[in-house]
C-alpha atoms as a PDB file:
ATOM      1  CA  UNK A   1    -104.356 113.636 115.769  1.00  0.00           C
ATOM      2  CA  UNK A   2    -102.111 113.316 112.377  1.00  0.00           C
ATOM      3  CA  UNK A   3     -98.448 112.438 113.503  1.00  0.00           C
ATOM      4  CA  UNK A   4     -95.996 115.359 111.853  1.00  0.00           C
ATOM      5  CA  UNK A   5     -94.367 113.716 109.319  1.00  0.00           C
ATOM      6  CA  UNK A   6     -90.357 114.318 109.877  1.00  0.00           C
ATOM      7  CA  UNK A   7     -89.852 114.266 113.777  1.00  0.00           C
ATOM      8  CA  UNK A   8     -86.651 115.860 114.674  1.00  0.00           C
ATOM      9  CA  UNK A   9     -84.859 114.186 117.335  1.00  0.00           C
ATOM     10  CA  UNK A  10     -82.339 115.563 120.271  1.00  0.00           C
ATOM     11  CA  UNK A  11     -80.523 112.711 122.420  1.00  0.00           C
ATOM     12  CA  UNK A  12     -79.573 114.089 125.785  1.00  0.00           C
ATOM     13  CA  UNK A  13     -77.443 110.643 127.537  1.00  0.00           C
ATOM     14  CA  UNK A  14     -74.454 110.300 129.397  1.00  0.00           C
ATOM     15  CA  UNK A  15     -73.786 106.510 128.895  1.00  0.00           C
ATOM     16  CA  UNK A  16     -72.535 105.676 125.498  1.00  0.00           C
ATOM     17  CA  UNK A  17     -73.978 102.319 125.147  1.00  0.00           C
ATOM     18  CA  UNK A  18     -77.592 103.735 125.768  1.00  0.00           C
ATOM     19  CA  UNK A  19     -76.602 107.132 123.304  1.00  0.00           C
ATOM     20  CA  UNK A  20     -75.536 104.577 120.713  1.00  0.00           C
ATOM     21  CA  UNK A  21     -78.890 102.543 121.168  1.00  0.00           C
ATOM     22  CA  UNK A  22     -81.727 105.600 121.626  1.00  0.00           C
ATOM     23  CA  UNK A  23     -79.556 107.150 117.922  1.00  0.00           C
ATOM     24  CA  UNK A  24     -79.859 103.335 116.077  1.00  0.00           C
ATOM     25  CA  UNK A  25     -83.494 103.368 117.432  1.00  0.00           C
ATOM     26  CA  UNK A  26     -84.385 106.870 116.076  1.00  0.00           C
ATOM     27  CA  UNK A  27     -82.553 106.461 112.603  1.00  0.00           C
ATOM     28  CA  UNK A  28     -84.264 103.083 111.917  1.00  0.00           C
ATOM     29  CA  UNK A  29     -87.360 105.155 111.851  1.00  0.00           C
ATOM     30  CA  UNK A  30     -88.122 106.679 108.509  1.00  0.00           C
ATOM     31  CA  UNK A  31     -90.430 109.085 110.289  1.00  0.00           C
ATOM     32  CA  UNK A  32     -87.678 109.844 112.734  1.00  0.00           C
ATOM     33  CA  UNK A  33     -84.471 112.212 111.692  1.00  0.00           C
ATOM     34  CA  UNK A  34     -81.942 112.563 114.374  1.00  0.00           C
ATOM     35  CA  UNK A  35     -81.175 116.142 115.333  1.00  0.00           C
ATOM     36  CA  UNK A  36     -77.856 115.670 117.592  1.00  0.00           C
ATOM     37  CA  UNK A  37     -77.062 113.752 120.329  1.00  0.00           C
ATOM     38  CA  UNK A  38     -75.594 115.159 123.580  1.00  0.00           C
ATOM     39  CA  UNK A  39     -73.669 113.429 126.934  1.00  0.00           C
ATOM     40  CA  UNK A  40     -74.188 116.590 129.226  1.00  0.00           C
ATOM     41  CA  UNK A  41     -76.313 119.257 129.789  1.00  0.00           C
ATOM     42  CA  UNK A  42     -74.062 121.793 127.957  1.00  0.00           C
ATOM     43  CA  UNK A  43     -73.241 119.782 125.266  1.00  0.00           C
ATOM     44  CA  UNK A  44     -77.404 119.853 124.992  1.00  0.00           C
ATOM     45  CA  UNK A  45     -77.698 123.577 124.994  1.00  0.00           C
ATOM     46  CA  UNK A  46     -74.989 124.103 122.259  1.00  0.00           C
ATOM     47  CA  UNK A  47     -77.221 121.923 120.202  1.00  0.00           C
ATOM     48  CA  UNK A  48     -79.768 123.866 121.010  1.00  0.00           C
ATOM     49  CA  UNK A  49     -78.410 126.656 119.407  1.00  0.00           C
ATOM     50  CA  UNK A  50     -78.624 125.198 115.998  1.00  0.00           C
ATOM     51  CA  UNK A  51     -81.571 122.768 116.264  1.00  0.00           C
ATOM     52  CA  UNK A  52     -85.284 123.005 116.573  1.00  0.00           C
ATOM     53  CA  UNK A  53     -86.481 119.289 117.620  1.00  0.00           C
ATOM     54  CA  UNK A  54     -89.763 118.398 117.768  1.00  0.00           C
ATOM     55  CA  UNK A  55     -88.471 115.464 120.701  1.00  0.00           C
ATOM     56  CA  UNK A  56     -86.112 115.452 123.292  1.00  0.00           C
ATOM     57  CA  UNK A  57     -84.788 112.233 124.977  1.00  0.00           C
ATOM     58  CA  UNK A  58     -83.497 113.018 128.301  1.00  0.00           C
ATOM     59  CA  UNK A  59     -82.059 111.315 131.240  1.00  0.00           C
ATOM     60  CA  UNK A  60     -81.902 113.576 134.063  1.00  0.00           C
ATOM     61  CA  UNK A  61     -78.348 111.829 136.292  1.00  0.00           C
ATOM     62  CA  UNK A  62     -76.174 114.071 133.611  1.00  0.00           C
ATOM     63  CA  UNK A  63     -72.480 114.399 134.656  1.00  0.00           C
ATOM     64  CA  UNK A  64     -72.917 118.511 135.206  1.00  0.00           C
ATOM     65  CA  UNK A  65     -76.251 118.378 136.878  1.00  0.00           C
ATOM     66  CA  UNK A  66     -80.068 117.457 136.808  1.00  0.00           C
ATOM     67  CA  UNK A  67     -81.687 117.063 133.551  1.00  0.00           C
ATOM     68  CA  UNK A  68     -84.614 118.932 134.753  1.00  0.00           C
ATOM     69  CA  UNK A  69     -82.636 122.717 134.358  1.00  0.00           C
ATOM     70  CA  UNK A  70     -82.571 121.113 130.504  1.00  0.00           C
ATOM     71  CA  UNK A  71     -86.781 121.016 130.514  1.00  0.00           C
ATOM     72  CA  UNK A  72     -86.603 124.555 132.144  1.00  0.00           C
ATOM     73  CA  UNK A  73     -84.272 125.728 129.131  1.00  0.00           C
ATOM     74  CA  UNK A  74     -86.163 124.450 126.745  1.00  0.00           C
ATOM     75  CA  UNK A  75     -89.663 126.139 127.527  1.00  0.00           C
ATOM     76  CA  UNK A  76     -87.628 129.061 126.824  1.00  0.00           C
ATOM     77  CA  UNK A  77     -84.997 128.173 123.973  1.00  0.00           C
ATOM     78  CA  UNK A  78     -87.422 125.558 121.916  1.00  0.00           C
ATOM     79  CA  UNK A  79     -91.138 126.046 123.631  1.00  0.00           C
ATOM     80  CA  UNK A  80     -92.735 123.460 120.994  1.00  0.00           C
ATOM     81  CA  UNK A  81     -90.351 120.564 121.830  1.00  0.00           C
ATOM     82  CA  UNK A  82     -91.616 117.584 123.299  1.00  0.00           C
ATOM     83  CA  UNK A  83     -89.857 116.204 126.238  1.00  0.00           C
ATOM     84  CA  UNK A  84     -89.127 112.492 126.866  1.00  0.00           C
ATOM     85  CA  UNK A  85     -87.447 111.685 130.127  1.00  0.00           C
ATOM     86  CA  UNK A  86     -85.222 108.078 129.694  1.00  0.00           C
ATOM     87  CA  UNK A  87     -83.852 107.425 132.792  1.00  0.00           C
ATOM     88  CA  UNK A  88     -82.898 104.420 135.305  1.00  0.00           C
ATOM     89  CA  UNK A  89     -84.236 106.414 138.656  1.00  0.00           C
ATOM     90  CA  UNK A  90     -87.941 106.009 138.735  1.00  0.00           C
ATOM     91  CA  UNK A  91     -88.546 107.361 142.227  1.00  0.00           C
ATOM     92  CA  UNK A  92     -90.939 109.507 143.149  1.00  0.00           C
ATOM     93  CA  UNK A  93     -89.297 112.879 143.304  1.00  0.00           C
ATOM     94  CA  UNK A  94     -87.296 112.350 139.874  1.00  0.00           C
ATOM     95  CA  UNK A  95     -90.860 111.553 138.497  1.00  0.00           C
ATOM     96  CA  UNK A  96     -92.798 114.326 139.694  1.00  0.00           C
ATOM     97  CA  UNK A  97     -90.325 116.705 139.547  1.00  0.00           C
ATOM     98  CA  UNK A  98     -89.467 116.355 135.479  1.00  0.00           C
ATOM     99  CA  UNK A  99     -93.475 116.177 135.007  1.00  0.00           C
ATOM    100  CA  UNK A 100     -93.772 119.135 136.991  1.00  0.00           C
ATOM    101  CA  UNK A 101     -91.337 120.946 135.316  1.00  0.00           C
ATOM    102  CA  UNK A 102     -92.770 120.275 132.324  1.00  0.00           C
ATOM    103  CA  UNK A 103     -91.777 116.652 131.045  1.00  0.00           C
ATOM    104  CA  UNK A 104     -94.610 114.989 128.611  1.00  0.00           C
ATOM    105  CA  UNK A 105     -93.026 111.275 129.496  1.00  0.00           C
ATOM    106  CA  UNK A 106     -91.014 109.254 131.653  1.00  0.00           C
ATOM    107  CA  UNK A 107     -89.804 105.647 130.464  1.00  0.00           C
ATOM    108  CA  UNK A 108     -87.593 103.538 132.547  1.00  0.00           C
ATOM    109  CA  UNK A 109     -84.172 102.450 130.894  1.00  0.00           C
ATOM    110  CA  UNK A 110     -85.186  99.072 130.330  1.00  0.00           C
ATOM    111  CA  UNK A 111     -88.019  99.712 127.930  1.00  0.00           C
ATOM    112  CA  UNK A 112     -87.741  98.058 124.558  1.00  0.00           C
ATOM    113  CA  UNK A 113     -86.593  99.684 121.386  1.00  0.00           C
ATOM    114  CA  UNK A 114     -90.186  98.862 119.937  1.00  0.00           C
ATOM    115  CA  UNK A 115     -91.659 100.937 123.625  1.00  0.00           C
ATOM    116  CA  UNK A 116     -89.060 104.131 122.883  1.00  0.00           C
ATOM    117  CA  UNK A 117     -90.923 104.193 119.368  1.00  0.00           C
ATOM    118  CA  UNK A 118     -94.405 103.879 120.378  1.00  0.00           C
ATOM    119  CA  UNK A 119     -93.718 106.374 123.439  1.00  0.00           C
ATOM    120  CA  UNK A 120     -92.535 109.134 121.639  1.00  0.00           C
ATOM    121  CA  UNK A 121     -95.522 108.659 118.959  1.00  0.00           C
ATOM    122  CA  UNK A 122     -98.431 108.852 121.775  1.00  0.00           C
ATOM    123  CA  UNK A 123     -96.172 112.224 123.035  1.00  0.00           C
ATOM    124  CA  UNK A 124     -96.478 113.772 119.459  1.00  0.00           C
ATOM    125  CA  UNK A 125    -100.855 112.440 119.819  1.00  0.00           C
ATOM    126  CA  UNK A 126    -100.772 114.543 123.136  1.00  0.00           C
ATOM    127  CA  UNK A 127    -100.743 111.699 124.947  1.00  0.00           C
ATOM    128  CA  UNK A 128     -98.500 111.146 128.542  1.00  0.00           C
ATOM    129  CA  UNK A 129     -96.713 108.378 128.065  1.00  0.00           C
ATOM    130  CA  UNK A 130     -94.952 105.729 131.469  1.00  0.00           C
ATOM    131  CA  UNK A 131     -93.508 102.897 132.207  1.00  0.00           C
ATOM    132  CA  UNK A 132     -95.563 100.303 133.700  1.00  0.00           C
ATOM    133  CA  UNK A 133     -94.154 100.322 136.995  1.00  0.00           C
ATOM    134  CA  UNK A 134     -93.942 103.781 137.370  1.00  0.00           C
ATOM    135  CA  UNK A 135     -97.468 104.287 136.512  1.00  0.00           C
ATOM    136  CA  UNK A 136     -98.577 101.806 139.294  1.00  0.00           C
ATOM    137  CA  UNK A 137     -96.570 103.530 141.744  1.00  0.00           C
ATOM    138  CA  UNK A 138     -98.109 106.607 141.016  1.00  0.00           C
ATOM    139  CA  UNK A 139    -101.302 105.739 140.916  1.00  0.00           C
ATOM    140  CA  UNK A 140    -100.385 103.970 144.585  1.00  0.00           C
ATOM    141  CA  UNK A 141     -99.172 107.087 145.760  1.00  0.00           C
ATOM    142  CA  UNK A 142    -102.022 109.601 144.428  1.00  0.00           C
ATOM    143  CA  UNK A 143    -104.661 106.132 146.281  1.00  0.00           C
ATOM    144  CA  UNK A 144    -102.690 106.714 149.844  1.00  0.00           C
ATOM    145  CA  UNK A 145    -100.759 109.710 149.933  1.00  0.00           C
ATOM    146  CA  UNK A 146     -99.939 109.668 153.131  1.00  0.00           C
ATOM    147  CA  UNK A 147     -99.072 106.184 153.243  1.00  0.00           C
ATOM    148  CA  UNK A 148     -95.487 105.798 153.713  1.00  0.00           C
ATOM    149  CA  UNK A 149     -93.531 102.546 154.498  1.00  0.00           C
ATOM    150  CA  UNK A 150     -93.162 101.795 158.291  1.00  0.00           C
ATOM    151  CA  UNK A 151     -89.395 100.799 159.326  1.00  0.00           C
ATOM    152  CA  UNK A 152     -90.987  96.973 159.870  1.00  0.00           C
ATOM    153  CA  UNK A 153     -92.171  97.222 156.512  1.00  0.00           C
ATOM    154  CA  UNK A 154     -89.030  97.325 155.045  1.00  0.00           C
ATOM    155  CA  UNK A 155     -87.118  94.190 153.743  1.00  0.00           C
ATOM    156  CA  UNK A 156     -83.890  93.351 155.670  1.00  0.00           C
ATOM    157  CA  UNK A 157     -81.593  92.918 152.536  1.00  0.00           C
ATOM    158  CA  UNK A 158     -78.373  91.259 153.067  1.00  0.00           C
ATOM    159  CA  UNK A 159     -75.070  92.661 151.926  1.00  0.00           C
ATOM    160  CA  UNK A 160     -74.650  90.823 148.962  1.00  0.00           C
ATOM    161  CA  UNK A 161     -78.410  91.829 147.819  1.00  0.00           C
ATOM    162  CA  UNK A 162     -77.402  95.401 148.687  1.00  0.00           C
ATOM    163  CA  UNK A 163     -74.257  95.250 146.505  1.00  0.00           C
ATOM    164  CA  UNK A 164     -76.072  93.698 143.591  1.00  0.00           C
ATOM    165  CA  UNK A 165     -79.332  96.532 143.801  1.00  0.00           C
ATOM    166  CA  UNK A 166     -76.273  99.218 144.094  1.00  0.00           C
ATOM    167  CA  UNK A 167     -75.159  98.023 140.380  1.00  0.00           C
ATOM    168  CA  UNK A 168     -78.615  97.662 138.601  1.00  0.00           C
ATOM    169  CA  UNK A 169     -78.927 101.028 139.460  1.00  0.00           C
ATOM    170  CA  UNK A 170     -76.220 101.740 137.811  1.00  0.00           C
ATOM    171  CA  UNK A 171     -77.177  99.836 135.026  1.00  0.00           C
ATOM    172  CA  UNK A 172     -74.857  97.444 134.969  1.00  0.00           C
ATOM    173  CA  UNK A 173     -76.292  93.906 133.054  1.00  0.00           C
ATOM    174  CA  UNK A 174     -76.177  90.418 135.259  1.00  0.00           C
ATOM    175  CA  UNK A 175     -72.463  89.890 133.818  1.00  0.00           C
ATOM    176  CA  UNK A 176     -71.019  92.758 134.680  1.00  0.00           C
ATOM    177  CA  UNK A 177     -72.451  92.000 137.695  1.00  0.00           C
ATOM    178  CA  UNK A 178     -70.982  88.951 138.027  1.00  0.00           C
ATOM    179  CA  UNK A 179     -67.197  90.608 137.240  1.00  0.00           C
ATOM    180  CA  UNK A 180     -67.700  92.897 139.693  1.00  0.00           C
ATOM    181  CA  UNK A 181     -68.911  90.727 142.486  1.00  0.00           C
ATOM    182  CA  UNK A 182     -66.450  87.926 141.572  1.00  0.00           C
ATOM    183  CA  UNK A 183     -69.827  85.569 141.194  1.00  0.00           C
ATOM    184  CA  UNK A 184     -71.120  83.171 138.238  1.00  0.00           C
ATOM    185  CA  UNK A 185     -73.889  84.440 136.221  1.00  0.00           C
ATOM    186  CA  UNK A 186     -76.341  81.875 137.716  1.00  0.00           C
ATOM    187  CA  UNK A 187     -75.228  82.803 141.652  1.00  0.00           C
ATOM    188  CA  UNK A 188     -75.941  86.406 140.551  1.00  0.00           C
ATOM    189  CA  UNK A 189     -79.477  85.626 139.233  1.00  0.00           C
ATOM    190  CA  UNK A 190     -80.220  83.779 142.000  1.00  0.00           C
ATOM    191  CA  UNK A 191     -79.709  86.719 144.075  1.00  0.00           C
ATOM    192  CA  UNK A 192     -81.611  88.607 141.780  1.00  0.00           C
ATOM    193  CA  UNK A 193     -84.494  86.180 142.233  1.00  0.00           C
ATOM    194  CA  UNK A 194     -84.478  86.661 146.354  1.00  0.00           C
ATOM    195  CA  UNK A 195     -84.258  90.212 145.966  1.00  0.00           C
ATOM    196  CA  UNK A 196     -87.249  90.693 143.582  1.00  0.00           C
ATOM    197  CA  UNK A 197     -88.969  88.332 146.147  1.00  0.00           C
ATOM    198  CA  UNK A 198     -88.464  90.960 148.842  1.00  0.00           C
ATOM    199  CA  UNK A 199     -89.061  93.583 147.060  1.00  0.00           C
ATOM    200  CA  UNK A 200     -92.190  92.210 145.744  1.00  0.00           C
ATOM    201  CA  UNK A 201     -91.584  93.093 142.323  1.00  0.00           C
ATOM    202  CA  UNK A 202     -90.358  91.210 138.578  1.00  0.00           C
ATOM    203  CA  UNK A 203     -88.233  93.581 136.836  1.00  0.00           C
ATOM    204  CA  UNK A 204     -84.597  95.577 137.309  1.00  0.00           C
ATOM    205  CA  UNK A 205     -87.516  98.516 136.509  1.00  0.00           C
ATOM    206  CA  UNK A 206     -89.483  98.150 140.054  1.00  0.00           C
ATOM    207  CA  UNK A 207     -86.756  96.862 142.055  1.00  0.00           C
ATOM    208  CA  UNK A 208     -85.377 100.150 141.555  1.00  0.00           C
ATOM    209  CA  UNK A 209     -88.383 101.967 142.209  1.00  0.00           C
ATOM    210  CA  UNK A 210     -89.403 100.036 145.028  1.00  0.00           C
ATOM    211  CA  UNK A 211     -85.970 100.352 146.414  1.00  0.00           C
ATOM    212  CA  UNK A 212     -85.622 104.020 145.859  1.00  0.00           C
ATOM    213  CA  UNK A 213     -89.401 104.753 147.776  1.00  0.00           C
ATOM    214  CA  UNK A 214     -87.994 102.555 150.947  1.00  0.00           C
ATOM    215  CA  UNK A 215     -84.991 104.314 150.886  1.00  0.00           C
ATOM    216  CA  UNK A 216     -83.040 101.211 150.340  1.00  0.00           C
ATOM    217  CA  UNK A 217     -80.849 102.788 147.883  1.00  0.00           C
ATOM    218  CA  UNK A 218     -78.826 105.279 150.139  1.00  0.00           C
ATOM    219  CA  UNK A 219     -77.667 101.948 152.082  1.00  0.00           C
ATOM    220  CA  UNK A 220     -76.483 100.549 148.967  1.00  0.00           C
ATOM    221  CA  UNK A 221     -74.537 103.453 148.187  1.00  0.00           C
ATOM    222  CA  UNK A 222     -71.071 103.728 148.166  1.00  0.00           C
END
């Protein structure tokens, strides 16, 4: 399938620092124009009003609601658009529920610059583009369905470990980790190191996920 040759681009993101990046990583592509970017779900729609674009970045944690009621808006203000979910939460009802609703994608927040690009190309080629780790998870889940973690299955974090999966969630990198906690960078990695081991996982990506499906992260909450 031959790509369209202008791909108009709408940025749906609350955080700044990831707006910022997504918009450099769209305008750096000559095949790539950038329609408008957006922190909140009715900043999106006023854009909407204006613009026709072919792609949609989303994140779905916007500060007035779920990014999903954006997917639903679109099949009926922009039909044609392409959706692209871009969010930190790869757990299994975010997933499901923007594919369901009609999402072609879903990358995890720490995917490259050079992943963004070649994600959004396979959506244009019909493809369905994921993250690693949330492709193995679902293809876990669709193997055993009914296989759910047992309560002695579950790692016994400690509350350091809980404090430091509570802020990757939230995005924050291993320094601002280390502000927060009042720790060095290396204490903090070390941490990081014994909680991937528990987790059984090797990226800020899965330790989410995996912490999300054991519902480790409502302990971590605040």
């Amino acid at each position: 399938m031959n790509l369209p040759s202008s791909v108009r681009v709408l940025i749906v993101e609350d955080d700044a620092h990831t707006r910022e990046r997504l918009a450099g990583v769209v305008e750096r592509e000559a095949r790539f124009e950038l329609a408008a970017v957006a922190g909140s779900l009715q900043q999106a729609r006023l854009a909407l009003e204006n613009q026709q674009p072919t792609v949609v970045l989303l994140d779905l944690e916007l500060p007035d609601g779920n990014g999903v009621s954006l997917i639903h808006h679109l099949q009926r203000a922009v039909p044609l658009a392409q959706v692209l979910v871009i969010s930190v939460m790869g757990d299994e009802r975010s997933v499901l529920g923007a594919i369901a609703a009609g999402a072609g994608g879903y990358l995890l927040k720490d995917s490259s610059d050079r992943d963004v690009v070649a994600a959004i190309d396979q959506l244009l080629e019909g493809g369905a583009p994921l993250s690693p780790a949330i492709a193995v998870h679902l293809m876990r889940r669709l193997q055993a369905p009914a296989c759910r973690p047992s309560h002695e299955s579950v790692p016994r974090l400690s509350e350091r470990e809980l404090e430091l999966l509570k802020l990757i969630t939230k995005g924050l990198s291993y320094d601002e980790v280390g502000q927060v906690m009042g720790l060095r960078y290396n204490t903090v990695a070390s941490y990081a190191k014994e909680l991937y081991r528990k987790l059984q996982v090797h990226s800020r990506a899965e330790a989410v996920f995996e912490a999300t499906q054991l519902g480790l992260l409502s302990a971590a909450r605040v």
